[in-house]
Protein backbone atom coordinates (compact mmCIF):
# COMPACT_ATOMS: atom_id res chain seq x y z
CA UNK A 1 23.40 58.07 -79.57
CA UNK A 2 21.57 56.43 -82.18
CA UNK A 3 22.16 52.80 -83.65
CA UNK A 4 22.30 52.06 -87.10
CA UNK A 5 18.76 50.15 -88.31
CA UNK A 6 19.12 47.15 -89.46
CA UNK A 7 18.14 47.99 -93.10
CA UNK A 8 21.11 50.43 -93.21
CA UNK A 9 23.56 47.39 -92.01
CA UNK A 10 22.34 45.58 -94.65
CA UNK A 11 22.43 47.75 -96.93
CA UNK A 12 26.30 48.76 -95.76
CA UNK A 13 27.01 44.66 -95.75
CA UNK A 14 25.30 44.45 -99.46
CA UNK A 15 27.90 47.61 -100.54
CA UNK A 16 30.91 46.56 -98.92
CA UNK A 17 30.11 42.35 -100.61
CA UNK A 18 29.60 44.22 -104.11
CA UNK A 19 32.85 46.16 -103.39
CA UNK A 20 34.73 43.13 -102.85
CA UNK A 21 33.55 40.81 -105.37
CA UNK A 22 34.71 43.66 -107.61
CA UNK A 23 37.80 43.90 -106.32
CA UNK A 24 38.25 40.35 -106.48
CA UNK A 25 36.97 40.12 -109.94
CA UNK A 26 39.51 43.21 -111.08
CA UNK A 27 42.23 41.16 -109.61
CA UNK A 28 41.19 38.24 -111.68
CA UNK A 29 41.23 39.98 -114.48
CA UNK A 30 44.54 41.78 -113.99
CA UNK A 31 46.27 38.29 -113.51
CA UNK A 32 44.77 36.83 -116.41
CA UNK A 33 45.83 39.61 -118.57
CA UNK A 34 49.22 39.66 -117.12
CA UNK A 35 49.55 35.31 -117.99
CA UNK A 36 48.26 36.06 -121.44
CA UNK A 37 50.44 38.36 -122.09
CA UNK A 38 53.57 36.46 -120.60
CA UNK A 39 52.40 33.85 -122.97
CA UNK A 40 52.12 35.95 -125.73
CA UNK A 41 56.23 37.31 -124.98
CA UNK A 42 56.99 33.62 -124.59
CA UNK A 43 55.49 32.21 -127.94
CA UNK A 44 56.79 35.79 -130.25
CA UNK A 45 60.56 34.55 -128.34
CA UNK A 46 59.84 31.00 -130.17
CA UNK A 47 58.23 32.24 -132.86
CA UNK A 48 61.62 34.30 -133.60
CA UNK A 49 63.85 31.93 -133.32
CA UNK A 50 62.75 29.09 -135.58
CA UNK A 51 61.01 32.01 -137.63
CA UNK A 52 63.42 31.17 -140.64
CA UNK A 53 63.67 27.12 -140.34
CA UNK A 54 61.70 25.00 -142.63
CA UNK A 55 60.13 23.23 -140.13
CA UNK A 56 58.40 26.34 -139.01
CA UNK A 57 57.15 27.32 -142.00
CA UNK A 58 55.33 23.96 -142.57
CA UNK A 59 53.73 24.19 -139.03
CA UNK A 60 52.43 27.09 -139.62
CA UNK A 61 50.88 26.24 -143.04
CA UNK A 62 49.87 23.26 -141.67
CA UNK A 63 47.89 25.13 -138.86
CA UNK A 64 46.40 27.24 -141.61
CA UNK A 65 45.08 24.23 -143.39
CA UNK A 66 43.92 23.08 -140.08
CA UNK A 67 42.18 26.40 -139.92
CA UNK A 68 40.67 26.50 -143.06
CA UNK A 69 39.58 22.99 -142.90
CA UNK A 70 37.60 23.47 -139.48
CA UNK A 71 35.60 26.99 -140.91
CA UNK A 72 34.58 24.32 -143.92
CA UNK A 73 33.49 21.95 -141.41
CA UNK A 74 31.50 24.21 -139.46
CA UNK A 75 29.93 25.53 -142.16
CA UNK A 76 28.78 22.00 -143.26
CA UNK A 77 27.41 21.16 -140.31
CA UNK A 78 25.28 24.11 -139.91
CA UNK A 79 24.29 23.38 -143.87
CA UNK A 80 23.45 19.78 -142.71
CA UNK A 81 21.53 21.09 -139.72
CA UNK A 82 19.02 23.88 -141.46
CA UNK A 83 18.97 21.47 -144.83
CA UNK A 84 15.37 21.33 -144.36
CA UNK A 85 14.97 24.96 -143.73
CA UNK A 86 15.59 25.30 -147.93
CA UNK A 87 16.56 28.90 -148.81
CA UNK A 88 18.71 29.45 -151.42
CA UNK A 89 20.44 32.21 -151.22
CA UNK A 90 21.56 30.93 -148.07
CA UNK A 91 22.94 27.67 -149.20
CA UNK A 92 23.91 29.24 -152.63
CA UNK A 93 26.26 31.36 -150.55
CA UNK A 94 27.38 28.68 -147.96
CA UNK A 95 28.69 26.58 -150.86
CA UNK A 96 30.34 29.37 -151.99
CA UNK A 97 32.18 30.03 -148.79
CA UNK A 98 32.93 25.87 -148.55
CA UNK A 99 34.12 26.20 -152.28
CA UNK A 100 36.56 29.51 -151.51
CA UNK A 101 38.41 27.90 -148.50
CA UNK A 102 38.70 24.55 -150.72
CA UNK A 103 40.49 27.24 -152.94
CA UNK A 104 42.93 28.75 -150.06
CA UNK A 105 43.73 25.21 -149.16
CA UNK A 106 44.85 24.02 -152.56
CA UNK A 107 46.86 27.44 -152.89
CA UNK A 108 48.40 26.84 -149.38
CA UNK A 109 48.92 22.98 -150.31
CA UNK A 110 50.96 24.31 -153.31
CA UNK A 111 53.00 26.54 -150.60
CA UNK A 112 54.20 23.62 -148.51
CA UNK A 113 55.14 21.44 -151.85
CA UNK A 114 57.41 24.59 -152.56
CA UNK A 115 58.95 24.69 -149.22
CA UNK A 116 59.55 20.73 -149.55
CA UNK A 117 60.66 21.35 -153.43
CA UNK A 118 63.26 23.97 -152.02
CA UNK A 119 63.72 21.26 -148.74
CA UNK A 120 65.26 18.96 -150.95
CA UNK A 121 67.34 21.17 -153.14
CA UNK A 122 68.76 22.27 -149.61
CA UNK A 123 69.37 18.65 -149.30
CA UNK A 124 70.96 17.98 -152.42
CA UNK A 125 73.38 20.62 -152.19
CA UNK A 126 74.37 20.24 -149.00
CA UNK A 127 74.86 16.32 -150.42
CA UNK A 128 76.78 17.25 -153.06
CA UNK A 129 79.54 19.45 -151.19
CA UNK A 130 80.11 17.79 -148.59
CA UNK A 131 81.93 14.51 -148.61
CA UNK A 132 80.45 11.28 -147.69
CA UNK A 133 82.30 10.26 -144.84
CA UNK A 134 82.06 13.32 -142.55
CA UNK A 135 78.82 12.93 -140.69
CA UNK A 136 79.33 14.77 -137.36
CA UNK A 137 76.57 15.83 -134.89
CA UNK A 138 76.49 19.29 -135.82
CA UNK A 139 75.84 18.71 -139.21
CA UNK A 140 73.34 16.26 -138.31
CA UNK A 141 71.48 18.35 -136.19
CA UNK A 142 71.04 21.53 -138.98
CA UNK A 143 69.58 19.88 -141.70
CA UNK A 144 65.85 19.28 -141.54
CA UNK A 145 64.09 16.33 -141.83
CA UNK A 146 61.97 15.76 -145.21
CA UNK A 147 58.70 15.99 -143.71
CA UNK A 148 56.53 16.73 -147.55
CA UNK A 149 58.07 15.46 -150.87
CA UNK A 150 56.64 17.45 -153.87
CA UNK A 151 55.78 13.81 -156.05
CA UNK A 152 52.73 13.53 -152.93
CA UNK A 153 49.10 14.52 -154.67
CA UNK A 154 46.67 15.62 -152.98
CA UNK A 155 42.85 16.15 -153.64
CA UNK A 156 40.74 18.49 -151.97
C-alpha cells in the first residue's frame, strides 16, 4: 500500500484550510447581508410611519444639509491641501462644486422655513378651534413642537 508523501498532505491540508476560510468567509458574508437587510426592513417600518409628520420632514432636510455641508467640507480640505499644487481648472471647478452645494443648501434652507411657515399655521388653527381650557394628553401629544420659525435668517 502506498502512503501519501508529505508534499501531497500538505498540499491536501493547504486545500481543505482555503476551503474553510471560504466557507467561513461566505458565512460572514451571508450574516452580514441578512443584518443589513433586517436593518434596512426596520428603518423603511419607521420611515413609514412618521413619513407624513413634520418632525420627519425636518430630519430629513436637516440630514440633507448635513450632507451637503460635509461634500463642501471635503472638498475644501482637499483645496487647502493641493493649494500649492496651482492648477486652475482644477480649483476653478472645485469652487464651482463648493458654490453649487452652497446653492442646494439655501434652496433646502427655504424648504424647512416652509414646513415651519405651514408648522405654525397648523398651530394657529388648531388654536383657534379649539377652546382654551381643554388641554388633554391626546391633544398634547399630536401637535408638534415648533422646532424652525420662518422670522430665523440664515447666511450661507
Amino acid at each position: 500500500m502506498a502512503t501519501p508523501r508529505r508534499g501531497e498532505t500538505k498540499d491536501k491540508d493547504r486545500d481543505n484550510e482555503d476551503n474553510n476560510m471560504k466557507m467561513k468567509l461566505f458565512r460572514l458574508m451571508y450574516e452580514t447581508v441578512r443584518d443589513s437587510d433586517l436593518k434596512v426592513k426596520r428603518a423603511e417600518l419607521i420611515q413609514n410611519h412618521y413619513n407624513n409628520s413634520s418632525s420627519f420632514e425636518v430630519g430629513y432636510l436637516m440630514g440633507d444639509i448635513s450632507d451637503k455641508f460635509n461634500i463642501m467640507q471635503d472638498i475644501t480640505m482637499t483645496l487647502k491641501r493641493l493649494y500649492s499644487d496651482w492648477k486652475p481648472i482644477e480649483h476653478i471647478n472645485a469652487y464651482e462644486q463648493v458654490a453649487n452645494q452652497a446653492i442646494e443648501i439655501a434652496h433646502i434652507i427655504d424648504m424647512v422655513k416652509m414646513v415651519a411657515k405651514r408648522l405654525d399655521e397648523e398651530e394657529a388653527k388648531s388654536s383657534s378651534s379649539t377652546p382654551p381650557h381643554s388641554t388633554s394628553p391626546s391633544e398634547n401629544a399630536t401637535t408638534t413642537p415648533k422646532c424652525i420659525t420662518s422670522n430665523d435668517s440664515y447666511v450661507v
